[in-house]
Protein backbone atom coordinates (compact mmCIF):
# COMPACT_ATOMS: atom_id res chain seq x y z
CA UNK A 1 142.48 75.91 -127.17
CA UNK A 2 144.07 77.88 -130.28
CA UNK A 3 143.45 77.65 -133.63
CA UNK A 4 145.97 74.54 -134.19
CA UNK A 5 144.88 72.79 -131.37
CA UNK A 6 147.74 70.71 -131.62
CA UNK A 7 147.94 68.58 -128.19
CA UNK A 8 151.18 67.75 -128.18
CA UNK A 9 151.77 66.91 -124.75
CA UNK A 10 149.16 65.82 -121.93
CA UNK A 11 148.03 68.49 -119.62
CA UNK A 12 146.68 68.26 -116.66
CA UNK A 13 142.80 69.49 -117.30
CA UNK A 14 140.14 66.70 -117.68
CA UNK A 15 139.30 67.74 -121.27
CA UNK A 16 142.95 66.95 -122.13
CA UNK A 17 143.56 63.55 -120.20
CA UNK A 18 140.40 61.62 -120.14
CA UNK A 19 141.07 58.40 -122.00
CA UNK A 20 141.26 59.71 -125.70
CA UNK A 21 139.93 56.83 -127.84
CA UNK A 22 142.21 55.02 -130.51
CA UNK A 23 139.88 54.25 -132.41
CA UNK A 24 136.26 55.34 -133.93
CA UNK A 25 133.64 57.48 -132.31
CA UNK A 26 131.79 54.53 -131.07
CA UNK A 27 131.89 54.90 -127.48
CA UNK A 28 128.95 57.95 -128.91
CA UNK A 29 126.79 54.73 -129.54
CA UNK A 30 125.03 53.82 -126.28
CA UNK A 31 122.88 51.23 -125.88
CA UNK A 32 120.50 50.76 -122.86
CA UNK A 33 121.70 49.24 -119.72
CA UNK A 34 125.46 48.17 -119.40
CA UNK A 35 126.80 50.08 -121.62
CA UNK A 36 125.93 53.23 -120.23
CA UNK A 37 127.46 51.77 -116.69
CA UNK A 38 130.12 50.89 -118.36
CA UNK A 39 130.78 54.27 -119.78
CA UNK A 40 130.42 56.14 -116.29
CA UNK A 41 132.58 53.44 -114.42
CA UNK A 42 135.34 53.81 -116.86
CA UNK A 43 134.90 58.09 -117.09
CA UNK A 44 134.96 58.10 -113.02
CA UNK A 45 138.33 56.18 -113.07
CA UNK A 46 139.94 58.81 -115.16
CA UNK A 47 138.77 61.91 -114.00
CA UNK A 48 140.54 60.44 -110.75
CA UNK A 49 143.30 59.93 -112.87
CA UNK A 50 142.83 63.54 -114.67
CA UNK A 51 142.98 64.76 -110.92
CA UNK A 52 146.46 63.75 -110.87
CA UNK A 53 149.18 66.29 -113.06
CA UNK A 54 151.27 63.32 -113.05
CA UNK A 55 149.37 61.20 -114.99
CA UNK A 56 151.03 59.31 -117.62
CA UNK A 57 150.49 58.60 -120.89
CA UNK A 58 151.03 54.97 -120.35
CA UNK A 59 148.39 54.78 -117.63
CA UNK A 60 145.77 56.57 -120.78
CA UNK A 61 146.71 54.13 -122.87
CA UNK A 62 145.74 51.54 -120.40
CA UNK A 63 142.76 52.70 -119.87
CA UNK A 64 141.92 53.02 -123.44
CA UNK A 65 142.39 49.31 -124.13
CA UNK A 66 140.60 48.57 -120.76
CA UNK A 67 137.63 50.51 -122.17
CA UNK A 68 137.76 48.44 -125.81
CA UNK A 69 138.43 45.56 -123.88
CA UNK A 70 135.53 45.45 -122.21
CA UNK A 71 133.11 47.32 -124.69
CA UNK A 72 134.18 45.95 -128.23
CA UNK A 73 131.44 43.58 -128.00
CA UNK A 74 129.01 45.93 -128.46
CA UNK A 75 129.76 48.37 -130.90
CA UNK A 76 130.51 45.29 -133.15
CA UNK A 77 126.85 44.57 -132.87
CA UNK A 78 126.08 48.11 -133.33
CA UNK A 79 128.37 48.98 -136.55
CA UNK A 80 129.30 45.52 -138.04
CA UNK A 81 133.53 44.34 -138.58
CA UNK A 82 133.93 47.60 -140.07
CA UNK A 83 132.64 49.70 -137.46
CA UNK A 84 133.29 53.27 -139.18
CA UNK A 85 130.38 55.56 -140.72
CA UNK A 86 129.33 54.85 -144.62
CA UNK A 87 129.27 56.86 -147.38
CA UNK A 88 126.09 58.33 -148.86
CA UNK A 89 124.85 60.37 -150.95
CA UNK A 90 124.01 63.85 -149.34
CA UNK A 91 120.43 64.04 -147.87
CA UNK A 92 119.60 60.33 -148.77
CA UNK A 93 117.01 58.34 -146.73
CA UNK A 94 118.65 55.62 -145.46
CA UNK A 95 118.04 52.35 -143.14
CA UNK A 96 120.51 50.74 -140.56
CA UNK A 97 120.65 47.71 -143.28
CA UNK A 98 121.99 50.22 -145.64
CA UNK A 99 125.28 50.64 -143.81
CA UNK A 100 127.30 47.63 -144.72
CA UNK A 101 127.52 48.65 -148.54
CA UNK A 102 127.70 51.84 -147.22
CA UNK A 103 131.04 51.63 -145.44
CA UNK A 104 132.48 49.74 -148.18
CA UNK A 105 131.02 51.97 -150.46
CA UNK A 106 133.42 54.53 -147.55
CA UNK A 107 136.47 52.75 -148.68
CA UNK A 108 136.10 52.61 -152.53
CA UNK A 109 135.31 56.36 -152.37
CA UNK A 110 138.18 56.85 -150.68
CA UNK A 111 140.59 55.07 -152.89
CA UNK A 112 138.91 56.79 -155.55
CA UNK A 113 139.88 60.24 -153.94
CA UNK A 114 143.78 59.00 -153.39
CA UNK A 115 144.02 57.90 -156.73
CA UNK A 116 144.66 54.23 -155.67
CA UNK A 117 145.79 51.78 -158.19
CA UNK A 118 143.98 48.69 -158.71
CA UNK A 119 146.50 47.90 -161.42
CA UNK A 120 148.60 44.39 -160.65
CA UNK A 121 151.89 46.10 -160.82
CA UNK A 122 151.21 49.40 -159.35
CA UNK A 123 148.44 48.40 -156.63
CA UNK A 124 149.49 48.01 -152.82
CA UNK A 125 151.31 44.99 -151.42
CA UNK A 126 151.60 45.83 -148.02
CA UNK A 127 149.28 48.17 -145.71
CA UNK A 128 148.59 49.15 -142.73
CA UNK A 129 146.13 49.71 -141.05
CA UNK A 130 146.32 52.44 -138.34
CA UNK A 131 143.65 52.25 -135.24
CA UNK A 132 142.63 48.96 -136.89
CA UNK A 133 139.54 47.86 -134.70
CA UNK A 134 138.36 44.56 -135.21
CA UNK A 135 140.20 44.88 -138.60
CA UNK A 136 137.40 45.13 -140.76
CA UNK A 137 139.20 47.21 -143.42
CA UNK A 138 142.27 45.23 -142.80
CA UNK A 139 140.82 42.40 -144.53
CA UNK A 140 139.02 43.95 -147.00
CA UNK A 141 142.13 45.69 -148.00
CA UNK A 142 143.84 42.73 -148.12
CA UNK A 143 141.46 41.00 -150.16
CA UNK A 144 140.76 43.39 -152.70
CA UNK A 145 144.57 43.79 -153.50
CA UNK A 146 145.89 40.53 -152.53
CA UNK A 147 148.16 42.50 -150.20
CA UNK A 148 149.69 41.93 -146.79
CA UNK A 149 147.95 43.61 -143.95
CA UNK A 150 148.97 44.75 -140.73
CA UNK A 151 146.63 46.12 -138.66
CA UNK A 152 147.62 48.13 -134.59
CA UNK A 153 144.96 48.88 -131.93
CA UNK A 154 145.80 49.59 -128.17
CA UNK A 155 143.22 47.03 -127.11
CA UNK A 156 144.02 43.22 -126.94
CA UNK A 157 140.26 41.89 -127.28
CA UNK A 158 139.75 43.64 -130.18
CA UNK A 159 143.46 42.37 -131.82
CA UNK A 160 142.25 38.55 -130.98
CA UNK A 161 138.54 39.39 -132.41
CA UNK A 162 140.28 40.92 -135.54
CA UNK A 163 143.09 37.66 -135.94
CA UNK A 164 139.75 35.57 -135.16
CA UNK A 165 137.53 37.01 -137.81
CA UNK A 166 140.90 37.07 -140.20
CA UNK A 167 141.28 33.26 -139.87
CA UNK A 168 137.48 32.88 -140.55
CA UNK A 169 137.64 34.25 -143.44
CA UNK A 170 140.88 32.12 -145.08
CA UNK A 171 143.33 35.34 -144.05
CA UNK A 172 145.00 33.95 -141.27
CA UNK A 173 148.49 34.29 -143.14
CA UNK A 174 147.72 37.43 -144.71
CA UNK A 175 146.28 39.55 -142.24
CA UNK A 176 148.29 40.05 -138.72
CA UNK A 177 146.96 42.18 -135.97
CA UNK A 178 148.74 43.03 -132.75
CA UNK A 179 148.91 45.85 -129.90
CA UNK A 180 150.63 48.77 -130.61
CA UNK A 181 150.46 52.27 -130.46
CA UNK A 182 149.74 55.01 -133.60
CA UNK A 183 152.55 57.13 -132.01
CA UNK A 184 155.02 54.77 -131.75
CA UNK A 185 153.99 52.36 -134.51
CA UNK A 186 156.57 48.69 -134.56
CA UNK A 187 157.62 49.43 -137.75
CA UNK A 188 161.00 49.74 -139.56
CA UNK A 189 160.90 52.91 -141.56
CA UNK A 190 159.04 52.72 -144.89
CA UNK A 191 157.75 49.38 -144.80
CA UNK A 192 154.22 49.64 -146.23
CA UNK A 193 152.74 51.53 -149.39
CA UNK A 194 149.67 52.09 -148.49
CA UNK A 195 148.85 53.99 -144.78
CA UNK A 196 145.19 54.04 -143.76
CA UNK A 197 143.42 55.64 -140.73
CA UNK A 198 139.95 55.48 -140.68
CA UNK A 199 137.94 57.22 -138.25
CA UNK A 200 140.94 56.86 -135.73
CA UNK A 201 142.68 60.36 -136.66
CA UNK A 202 140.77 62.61 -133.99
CA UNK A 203 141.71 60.13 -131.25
CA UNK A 204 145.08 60.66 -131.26
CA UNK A 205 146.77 63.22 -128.41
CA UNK A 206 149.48 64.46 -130.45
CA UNK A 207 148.36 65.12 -134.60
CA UNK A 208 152.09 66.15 -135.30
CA UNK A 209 153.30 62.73 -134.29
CA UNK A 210 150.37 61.10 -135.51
CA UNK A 211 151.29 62.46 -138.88
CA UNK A 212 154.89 61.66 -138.72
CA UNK A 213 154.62 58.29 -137.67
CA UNK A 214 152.41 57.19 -140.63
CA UNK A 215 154.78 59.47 -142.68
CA UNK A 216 157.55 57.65 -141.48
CA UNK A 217 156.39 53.61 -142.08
CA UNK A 218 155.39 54.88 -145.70
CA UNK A 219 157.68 53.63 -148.34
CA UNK A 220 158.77 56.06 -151.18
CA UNK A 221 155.90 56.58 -153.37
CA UNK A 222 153.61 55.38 -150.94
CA UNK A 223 149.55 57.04 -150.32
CA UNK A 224 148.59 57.62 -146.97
CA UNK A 225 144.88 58.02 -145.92
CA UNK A 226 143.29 59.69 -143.61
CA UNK A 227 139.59 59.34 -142.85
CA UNK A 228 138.79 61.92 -140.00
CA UNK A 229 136.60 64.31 -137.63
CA UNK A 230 137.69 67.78 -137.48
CA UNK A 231 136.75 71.23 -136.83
CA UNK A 232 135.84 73.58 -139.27
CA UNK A 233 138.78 75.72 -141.40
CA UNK A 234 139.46 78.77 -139.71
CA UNK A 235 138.92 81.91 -142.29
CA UNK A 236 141.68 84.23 -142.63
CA UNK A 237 140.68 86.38 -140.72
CA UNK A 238 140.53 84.14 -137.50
CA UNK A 239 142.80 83.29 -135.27
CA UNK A 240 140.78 80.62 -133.40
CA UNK A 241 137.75 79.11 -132.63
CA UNK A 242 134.37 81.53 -131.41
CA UNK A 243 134.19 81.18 -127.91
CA UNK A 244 131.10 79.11 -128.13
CA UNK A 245 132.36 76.82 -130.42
CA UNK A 246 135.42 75.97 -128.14
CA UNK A 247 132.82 75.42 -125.42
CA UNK A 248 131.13 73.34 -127.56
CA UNK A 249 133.80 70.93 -128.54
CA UNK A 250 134.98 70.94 -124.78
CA UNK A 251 131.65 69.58 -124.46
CA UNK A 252 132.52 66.79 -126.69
CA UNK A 253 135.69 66.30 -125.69
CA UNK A 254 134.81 65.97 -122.12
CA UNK A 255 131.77 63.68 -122.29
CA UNK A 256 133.54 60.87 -125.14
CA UNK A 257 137.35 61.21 -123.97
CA UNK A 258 138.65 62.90 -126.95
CA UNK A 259 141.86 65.02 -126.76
CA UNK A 260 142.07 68.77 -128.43
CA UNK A 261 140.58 68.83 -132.21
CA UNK A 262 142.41 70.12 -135.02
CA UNK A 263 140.84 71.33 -138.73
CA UNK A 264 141.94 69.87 -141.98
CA UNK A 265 143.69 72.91 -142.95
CA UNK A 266 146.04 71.86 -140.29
CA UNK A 267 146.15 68.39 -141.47
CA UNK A 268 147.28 69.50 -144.80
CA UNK A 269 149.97 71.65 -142.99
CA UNK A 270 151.19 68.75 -141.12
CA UNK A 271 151.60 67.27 -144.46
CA UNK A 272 153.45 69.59 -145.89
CA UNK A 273 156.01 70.42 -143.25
CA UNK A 274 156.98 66.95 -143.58
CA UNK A 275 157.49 68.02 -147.51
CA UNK A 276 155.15 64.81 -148.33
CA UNK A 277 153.24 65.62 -151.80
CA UNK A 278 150.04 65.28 -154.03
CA UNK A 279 148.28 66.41 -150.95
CA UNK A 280 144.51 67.01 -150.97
CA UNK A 281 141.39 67.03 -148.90
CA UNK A 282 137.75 67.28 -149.14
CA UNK A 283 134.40 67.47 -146.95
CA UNK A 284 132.47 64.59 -146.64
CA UNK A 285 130.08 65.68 -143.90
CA UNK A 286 126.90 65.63 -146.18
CA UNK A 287 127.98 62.32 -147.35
CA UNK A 288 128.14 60.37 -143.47
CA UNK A 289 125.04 62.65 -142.49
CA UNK A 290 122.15 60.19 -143.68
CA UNK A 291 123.46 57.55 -141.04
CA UNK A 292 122.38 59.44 -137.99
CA UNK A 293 118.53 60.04 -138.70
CA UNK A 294 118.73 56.12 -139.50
CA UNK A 295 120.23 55.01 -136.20
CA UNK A 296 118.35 57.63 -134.09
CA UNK A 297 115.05 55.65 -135.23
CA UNK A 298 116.42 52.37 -134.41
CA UNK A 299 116.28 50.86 -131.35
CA UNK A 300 119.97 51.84 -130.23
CA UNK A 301 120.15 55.38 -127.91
CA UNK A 302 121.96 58.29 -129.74
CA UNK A 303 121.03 60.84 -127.61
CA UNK A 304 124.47 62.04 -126.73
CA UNK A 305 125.45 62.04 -130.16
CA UNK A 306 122.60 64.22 -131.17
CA UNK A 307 123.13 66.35 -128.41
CA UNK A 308 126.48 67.35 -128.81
CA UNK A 309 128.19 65.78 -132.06
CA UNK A 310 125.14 66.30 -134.10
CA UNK A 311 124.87 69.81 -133.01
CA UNK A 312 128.30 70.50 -133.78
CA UNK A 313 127.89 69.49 -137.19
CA UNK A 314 124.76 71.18 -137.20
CA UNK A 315 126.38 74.58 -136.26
CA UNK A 316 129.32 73.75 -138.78
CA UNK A 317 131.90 73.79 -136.77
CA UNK A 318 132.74 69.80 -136.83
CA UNK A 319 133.41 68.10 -140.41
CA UNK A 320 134.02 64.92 -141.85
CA UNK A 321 137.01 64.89 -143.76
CA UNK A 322 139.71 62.49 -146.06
CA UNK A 323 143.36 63.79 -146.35
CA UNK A 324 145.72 61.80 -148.86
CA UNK A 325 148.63 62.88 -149.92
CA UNK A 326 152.03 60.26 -151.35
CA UNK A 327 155.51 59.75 -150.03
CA UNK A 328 158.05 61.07 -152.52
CA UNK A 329 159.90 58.64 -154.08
């Protein structure tokens, strides 16, 4: 890995073709029993498949939606519709009960960040949402501006669980979820103005196209959003990674299917080679920190996480991080 780590096309190592997730870090999130057979039967399948140079990205992307197919269940229970860390404030003691308002406390902060209108003529009317889950900010989204929501996820359980929960909640014809992939979004070009990606961002195998893509359904004047794990900012000095912090996050990479990682400094340079503007970024690692201790005392099994994710954030070489930027008009 270099100091982009850019994956922009699949290789045939294990680290680079094992079943990068679409969406959240939740496979981390073991619970006792099935779940941890579940997560071994799905890694042996693709490190048969990683055996293979030919393997396509088709046959990933079935396996990712075999994997949420089968596990969705689960991390629902675990993290709730929204299923994406909460915002905090740094070195708080927390409970597991305090995560609800705490992911929607996640969103607010981030529209705060963007500089999202809540004004009735300036706020969005049409979103999407990008590695949408069971749509949980979907439908917040939609009801908090009254907008239309679209929402894309590779798996189809969790598109039925996220129409089902839509329709529960009165947003059957507001709300629409269906299968679809991030780098090759169903789109017409600059349909919606307002692109969100929460916690989806470090699953995808190819950033550039990642970032074009949601560059690409923005309309003119739109904000896009990007909630995201990264690696730390290389200094100026640097022209990659230390050794042991590659080995580290091949670590990662290798036990939780993740492609290569990229920093937000390359983030924002993705942003502006597509000459997109008001572009900024900030670290919120402090702020998603207080969850961990709280669901390390709870009954669920975070030992992987606190093994390797933990420690990278520990060492400082992984961050939590929101990149916005608008669409020129």
């Amino acid at each position: 890995m270099n100091g982009a780590l850019f994956c922009n096309t699949w290789r045939p190592p294990i680290l680079q073709i094992k079943c990068p997730s679409h969406r959240r870090g939740r496979r981390l999130f073991f619970t006792p029993g099935s779940t941890v057979a579940l997560g071994r039967r799905m890694r042996d399948q693709h490190v048969v498949a990683a055996a293979s140079v030919e393997t396509s990205a088709v046959e990933l992307k079935k396996g990712i939606a075999e994997f949420y197919d089968e596990s969705s269940g689960v991390w629902e229970d675990i993290w709730g519709e929204h299923m994406h860390h909460g915002f905090y404030d740094p070195n708080a003691s927390v409970d597991v009960s305090d995560h609800l308002p705490a992911q929607i406390r996640m969103i607010e902060e981030a529209f705060r960040f963007a500089d999202v209108s809540e004004d009735s003529t300036r706020r969005p009317k049409s979103i999407v949402d990008v590695g949408c889950g069971i749509g949980g900010s979907s439908r917040y989204l939609a009801k908090k501006f009254g907008a239309e929501c679209h929402g894309i996820t590779l798996s189809p359980v969790q598109a039925q669980r996220a129409q089902a929960l839509a329709a529960a909640q009165g947003l059957a014809d507001q709300v629409f979820f269906q299968v679809a992939d991030a780098l090759d979004q169903p789109f017409p070009d600059g349909k919606f103005d307002l692109v969100w990606s929460m916690e989806s961002g470090e699953h995808m195998p190819d950033k550039q196209k990642f970032v074009s893509e949601l560059a690409r359904v923005a309309a003119p004047g739109a904000t896009i959003i990007i909630v995201t794990w990264c690696h730390r900012d290389l200094s100026p000095s640097e022209v990659s990674l230390k050794p042991e912090e590659e080995k580290l996050l091949n670590k990662i990479c290798d036990a939780y299917y993740l492609p290569a990682w990229c920093s937000t400094a390359d983030y924002v340079k993705l942003f502006e080679s597509l000459s997109l503007q008001d572009i900024k970024s900030a670290d919120w690692s402090a702020n998603v920190a207080p969850f961990w201790p709280a669901v390390i005392r709870s009954a669920f099994t975070w030992r992987g996480f606190t093994s390797l994710l933990r420690s990278g954030y520990q060492k400082d070489l992984i961050r939590f991080a929101i990149i916005t930027c608008r669409k020129p008009r």
